[in-house]
PDB file of N, CA and C in Angstrom:
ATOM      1  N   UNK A   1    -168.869 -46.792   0.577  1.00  0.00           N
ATOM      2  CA  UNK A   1    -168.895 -48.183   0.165  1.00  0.00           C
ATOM      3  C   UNK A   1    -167.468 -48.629  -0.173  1.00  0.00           C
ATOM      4  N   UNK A   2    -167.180 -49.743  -0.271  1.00  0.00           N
ATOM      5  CA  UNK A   2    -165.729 -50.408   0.240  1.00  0.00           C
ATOM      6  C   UNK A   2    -164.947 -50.248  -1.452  1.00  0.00           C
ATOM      7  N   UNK A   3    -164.326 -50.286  -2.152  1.00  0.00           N
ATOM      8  CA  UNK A   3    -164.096 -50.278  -3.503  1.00  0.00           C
ATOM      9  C   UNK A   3    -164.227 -51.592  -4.194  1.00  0.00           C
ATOM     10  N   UNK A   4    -163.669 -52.873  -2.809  1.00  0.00           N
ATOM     11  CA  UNK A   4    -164.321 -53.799  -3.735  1.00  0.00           C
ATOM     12  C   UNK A   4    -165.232 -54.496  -3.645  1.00  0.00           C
ATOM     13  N   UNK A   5    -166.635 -54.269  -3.391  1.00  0.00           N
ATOM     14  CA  UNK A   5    -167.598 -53.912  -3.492  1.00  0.00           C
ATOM     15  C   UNK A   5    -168.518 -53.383  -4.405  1.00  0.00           C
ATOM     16  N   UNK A   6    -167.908 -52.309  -4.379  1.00  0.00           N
ATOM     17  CA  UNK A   6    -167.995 -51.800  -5.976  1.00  0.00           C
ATOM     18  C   UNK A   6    -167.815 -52.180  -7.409  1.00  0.00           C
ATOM     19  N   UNK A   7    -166.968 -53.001  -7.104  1.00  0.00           N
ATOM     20  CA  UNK A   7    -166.314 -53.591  -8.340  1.00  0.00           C
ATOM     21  C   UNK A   7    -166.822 -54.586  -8.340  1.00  0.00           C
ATOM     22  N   UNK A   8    -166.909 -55.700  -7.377  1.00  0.00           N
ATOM     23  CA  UNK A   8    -168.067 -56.872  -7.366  1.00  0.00           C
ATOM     24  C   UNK A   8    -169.688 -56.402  -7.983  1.00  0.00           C
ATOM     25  N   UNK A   9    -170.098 -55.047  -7.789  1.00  0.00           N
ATOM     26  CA  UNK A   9    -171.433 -54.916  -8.159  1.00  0.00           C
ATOM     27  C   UNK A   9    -171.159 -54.695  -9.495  1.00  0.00           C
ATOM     28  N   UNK A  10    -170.406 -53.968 -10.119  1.00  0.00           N
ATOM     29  CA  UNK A  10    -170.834 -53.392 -11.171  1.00  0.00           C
ATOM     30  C   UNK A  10    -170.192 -54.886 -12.259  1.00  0.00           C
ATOM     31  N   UNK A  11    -169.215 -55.559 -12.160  1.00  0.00           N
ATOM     32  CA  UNK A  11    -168.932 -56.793 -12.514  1.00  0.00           C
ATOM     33  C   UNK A  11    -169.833 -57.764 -12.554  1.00  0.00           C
ATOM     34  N   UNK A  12    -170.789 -57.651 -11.753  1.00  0.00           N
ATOM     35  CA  UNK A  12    -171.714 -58.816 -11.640  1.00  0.00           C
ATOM     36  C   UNK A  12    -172.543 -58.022 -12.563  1.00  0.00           C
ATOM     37  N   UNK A  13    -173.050 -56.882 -13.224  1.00  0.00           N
ATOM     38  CA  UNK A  13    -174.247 -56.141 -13.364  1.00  0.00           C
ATOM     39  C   UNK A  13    -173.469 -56.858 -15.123  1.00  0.00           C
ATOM     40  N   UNK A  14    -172.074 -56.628 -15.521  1.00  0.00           N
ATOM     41  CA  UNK A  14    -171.714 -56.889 -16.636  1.00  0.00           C
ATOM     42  C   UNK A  14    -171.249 -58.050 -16.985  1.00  0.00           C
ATOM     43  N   UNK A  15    -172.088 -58.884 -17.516  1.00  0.00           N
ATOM     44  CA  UNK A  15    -171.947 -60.501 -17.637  1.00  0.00           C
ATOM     45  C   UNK A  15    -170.704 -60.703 -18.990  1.00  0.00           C
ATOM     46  N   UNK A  16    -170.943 -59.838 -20.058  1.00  0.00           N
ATOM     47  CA  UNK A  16    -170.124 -59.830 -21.358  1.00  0.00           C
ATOM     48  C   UNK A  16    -168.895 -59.306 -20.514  1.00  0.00           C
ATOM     49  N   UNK A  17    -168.431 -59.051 -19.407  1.00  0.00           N
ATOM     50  CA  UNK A  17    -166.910 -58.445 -19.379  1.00  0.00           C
ATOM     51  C   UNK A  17    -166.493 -57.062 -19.079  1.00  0.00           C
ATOM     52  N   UNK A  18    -165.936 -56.677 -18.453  1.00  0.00           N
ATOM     53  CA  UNK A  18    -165.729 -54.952 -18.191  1.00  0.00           C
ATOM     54  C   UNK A  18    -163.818 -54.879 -17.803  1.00  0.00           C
ATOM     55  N   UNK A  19    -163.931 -54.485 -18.493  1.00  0.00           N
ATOM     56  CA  UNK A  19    -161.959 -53.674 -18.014  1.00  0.00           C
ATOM     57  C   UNK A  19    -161.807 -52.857 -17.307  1.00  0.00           C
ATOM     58  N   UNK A  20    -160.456 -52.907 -16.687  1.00  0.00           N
ATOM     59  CA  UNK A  20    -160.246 -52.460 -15.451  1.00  0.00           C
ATOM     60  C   UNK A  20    -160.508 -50.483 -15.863  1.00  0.00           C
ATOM     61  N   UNK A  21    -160.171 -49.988 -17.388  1.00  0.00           N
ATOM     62  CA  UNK A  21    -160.560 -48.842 -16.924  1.00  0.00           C
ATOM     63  C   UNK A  21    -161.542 -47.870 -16.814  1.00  0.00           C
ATOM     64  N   UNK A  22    -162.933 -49.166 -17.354  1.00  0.00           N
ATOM     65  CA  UNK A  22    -164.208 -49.468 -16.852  1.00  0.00           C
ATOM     66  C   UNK A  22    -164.650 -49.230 -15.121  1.00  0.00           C
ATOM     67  N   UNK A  23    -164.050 -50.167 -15.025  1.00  0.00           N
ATOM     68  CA  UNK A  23    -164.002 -50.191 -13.239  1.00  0.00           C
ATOM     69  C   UNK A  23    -163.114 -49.175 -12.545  1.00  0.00           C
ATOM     70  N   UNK A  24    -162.238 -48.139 -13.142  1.00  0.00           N
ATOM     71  CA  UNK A  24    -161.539 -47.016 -12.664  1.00  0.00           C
ATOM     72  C   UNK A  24    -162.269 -45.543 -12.659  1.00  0.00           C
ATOM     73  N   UNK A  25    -163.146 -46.106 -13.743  1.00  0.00           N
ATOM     74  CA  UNK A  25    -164.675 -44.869 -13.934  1.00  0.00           C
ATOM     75  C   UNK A  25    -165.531 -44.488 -13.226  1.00  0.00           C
ATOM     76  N   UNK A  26    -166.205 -46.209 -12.605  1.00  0.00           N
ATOM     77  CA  UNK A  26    -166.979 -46.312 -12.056  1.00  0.00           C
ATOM     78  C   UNK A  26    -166.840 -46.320 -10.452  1.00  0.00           C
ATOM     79  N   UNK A  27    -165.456 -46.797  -9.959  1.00  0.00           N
ATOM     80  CA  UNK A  27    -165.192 -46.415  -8.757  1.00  0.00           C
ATOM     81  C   UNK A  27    -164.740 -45.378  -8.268  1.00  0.00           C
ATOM     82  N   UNK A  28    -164.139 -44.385  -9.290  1.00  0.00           N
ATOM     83  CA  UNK A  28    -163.257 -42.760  -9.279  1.00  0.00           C
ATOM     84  C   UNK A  28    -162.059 -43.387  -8.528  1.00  0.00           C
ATOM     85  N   UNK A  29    -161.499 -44.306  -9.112  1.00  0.00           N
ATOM     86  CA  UNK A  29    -159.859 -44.273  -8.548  1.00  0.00           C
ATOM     87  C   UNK A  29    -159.145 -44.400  -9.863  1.00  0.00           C
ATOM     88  N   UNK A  30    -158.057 -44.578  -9.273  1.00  0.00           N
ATOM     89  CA  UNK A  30    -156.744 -44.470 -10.477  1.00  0.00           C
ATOM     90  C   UNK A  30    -156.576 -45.928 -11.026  1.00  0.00           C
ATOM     91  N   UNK A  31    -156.089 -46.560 -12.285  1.00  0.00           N
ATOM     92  CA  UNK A  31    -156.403 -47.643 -13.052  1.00  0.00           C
ATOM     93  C   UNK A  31    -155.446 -48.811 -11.824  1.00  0.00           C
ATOM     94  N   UNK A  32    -154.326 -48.247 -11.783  1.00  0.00           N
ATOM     95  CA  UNK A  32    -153.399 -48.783 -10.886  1.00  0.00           C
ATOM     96  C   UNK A  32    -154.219 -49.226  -9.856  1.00  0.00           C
ATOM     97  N   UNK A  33    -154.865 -48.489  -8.918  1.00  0.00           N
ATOM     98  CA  UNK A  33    -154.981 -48.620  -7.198  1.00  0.00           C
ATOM     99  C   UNK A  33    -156.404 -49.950  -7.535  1.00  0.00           C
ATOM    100  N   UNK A  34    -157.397 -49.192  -9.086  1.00  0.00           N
ATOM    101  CA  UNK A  34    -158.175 -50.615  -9.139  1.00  0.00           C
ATOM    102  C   UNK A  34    -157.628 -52.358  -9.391  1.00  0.00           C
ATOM    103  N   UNK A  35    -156.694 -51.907 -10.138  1.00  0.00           N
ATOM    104  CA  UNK A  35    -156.106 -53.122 -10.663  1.00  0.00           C
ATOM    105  C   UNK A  35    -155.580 -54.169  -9.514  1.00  0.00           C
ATOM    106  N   UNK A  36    -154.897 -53.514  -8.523  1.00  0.00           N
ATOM    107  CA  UNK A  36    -154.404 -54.097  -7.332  1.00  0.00           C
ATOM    108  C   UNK A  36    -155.733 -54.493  -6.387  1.00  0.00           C
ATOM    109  N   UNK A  37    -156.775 -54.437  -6.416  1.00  0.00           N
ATOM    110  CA  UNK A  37    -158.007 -55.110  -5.860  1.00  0.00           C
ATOM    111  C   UNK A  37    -158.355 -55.820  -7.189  1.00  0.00           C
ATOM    112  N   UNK A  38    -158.721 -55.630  -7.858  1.00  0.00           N
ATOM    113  CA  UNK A  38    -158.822 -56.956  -9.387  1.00  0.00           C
ATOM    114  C   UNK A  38    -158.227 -57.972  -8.817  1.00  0.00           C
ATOM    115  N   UNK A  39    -156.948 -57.643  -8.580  1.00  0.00           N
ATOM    116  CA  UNK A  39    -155.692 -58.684  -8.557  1.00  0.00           C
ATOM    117  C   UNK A  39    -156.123 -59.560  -7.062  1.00  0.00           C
ATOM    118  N   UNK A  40    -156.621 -58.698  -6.113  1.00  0.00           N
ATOM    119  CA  UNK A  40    -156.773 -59.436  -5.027  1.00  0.00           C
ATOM    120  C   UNK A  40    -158.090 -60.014  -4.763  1.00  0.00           C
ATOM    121  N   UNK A  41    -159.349 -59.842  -5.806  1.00  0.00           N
ATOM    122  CA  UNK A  41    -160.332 -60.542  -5.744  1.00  0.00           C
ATOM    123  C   UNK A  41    -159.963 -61.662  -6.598  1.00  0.00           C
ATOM    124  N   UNK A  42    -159.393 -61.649  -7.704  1.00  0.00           N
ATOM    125  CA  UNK A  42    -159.246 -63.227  -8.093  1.00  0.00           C
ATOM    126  C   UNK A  42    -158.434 -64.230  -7.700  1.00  0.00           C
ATOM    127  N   UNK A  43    -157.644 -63.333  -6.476  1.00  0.00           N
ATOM    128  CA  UNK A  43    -156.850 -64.368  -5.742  1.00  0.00           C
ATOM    129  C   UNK A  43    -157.577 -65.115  -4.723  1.00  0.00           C
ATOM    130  N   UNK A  44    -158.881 -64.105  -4.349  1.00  0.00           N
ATOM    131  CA  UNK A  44    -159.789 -64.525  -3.447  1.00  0.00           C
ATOM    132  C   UNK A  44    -161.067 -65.270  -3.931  1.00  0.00           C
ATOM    133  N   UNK A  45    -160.623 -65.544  -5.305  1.00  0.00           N
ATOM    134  CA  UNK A  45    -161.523 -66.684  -6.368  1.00  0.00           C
ATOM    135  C   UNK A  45    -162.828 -66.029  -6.609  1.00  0.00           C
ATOM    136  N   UNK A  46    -163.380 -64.331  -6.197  1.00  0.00           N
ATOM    137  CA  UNK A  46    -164.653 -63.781  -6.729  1.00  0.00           C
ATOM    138  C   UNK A  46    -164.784 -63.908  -8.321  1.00  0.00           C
ATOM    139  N   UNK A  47    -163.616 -63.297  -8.771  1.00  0.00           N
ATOM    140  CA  UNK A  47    -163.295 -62.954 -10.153  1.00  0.00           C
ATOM    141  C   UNK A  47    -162.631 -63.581 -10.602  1.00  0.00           C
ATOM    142  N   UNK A  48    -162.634 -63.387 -11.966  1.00  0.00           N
ATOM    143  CA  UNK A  48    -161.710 -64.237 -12.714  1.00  0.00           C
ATOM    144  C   UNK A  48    -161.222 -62.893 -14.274  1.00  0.00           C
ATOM    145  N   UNK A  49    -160.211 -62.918 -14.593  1.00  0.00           N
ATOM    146  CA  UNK A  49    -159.408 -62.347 -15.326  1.00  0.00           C
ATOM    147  C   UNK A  49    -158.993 -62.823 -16.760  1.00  0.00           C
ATOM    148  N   UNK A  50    -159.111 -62.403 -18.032  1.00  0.00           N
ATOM    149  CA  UNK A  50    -159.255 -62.793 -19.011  1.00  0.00           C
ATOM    150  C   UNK A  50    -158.171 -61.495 -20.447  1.00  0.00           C
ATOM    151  N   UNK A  51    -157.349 -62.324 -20.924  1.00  0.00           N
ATOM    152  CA  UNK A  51    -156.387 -61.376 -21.902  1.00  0.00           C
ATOM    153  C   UNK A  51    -157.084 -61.413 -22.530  1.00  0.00           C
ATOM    154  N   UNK A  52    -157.909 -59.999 -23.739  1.00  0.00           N
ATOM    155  CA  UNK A  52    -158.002 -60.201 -24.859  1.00  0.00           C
ATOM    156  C   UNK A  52    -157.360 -59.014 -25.731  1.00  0.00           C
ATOM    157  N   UNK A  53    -156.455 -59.455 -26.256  1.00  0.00           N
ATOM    158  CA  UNK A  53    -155.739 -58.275 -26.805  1.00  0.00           C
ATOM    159  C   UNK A  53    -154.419 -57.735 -25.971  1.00  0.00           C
ATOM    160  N   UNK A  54    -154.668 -55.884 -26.027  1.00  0.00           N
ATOM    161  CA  UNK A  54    -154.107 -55.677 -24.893  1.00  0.00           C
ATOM    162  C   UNK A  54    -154.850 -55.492 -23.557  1.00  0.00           C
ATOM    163  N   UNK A  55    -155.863 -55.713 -23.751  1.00  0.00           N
ATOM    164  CA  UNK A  55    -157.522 -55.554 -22.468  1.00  0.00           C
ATOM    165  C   UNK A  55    -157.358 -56.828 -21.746  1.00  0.00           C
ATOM    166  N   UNK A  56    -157.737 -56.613 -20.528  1.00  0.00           N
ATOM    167  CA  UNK A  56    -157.806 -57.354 -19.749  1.00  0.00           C
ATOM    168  C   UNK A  56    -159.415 -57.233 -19.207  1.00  0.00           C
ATOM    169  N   UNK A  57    -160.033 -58.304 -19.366  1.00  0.00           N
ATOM    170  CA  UNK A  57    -161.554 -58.467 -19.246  1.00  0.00           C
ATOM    171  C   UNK A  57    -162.075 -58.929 -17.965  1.00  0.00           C
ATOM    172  N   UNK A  58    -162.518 -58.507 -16.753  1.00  0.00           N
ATOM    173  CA  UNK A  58    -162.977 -59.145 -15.453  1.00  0.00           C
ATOM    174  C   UNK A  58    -164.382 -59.692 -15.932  1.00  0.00           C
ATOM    175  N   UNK A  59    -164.727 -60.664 -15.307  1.00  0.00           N
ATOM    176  CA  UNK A  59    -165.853 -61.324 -14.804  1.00  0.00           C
ATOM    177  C   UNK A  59    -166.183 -61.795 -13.765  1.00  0.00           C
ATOM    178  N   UNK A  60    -167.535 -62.157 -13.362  1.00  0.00           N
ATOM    179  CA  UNK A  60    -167.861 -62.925 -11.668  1.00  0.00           C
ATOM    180  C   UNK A  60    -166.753 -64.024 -11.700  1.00  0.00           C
ATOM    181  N   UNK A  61    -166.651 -64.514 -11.121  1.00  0.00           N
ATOM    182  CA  UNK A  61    -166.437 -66.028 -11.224  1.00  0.00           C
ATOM    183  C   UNK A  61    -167.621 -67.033 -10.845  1.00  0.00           C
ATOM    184  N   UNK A  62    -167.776 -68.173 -11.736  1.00  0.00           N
ATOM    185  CA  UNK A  62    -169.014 -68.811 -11.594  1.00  0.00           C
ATOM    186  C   UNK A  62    -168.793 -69.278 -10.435  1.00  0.00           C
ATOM    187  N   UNK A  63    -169.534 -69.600  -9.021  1.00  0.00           N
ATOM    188  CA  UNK A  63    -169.461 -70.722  -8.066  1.00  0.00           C
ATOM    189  C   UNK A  63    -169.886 -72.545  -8.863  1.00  0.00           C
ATOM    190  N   UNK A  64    -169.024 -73.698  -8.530  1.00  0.00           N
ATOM    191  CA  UNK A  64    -169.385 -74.454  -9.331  1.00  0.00           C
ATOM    192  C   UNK A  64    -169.680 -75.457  -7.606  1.00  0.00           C
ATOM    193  N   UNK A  65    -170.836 -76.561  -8.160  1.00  0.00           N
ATOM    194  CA  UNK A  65    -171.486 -76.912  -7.083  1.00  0.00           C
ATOM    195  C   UNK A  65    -171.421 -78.195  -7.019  1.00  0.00           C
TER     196      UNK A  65
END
């Protein structure tokens, strides 16, 4: 299965928010190699990215209609 893919499922499964080394767990890659697909799904407007702290929080991104 594709990694981001992966990260789209398990992101969508977590509505409160999941960090990237959440999503480095769950895909078995390195925090880095996830982060650089993070980075390229919210460029591709799936996700959306959120500071809290020093955490960085992914979510879906809502479709707005």
């Amino acid at each position: 299965m594709n990694v981001e893919i992966k990260i789209l499922n398990y992101v969508k499964k977590h509505p409160e928010g999941t960090m990237i080394l959440d999503l480095a767990s769950v895909v078995k890659a390195h925090r880095h190699t996830v982060k650089k697909y993070v980075y390229r799904l919210e460029g591709a407007g799936k996700i959306k990215i959120r500071k809290v702290g020093i955490a960085k929080l992914c979510y879906l991104k809502k479709v707005k209609k």
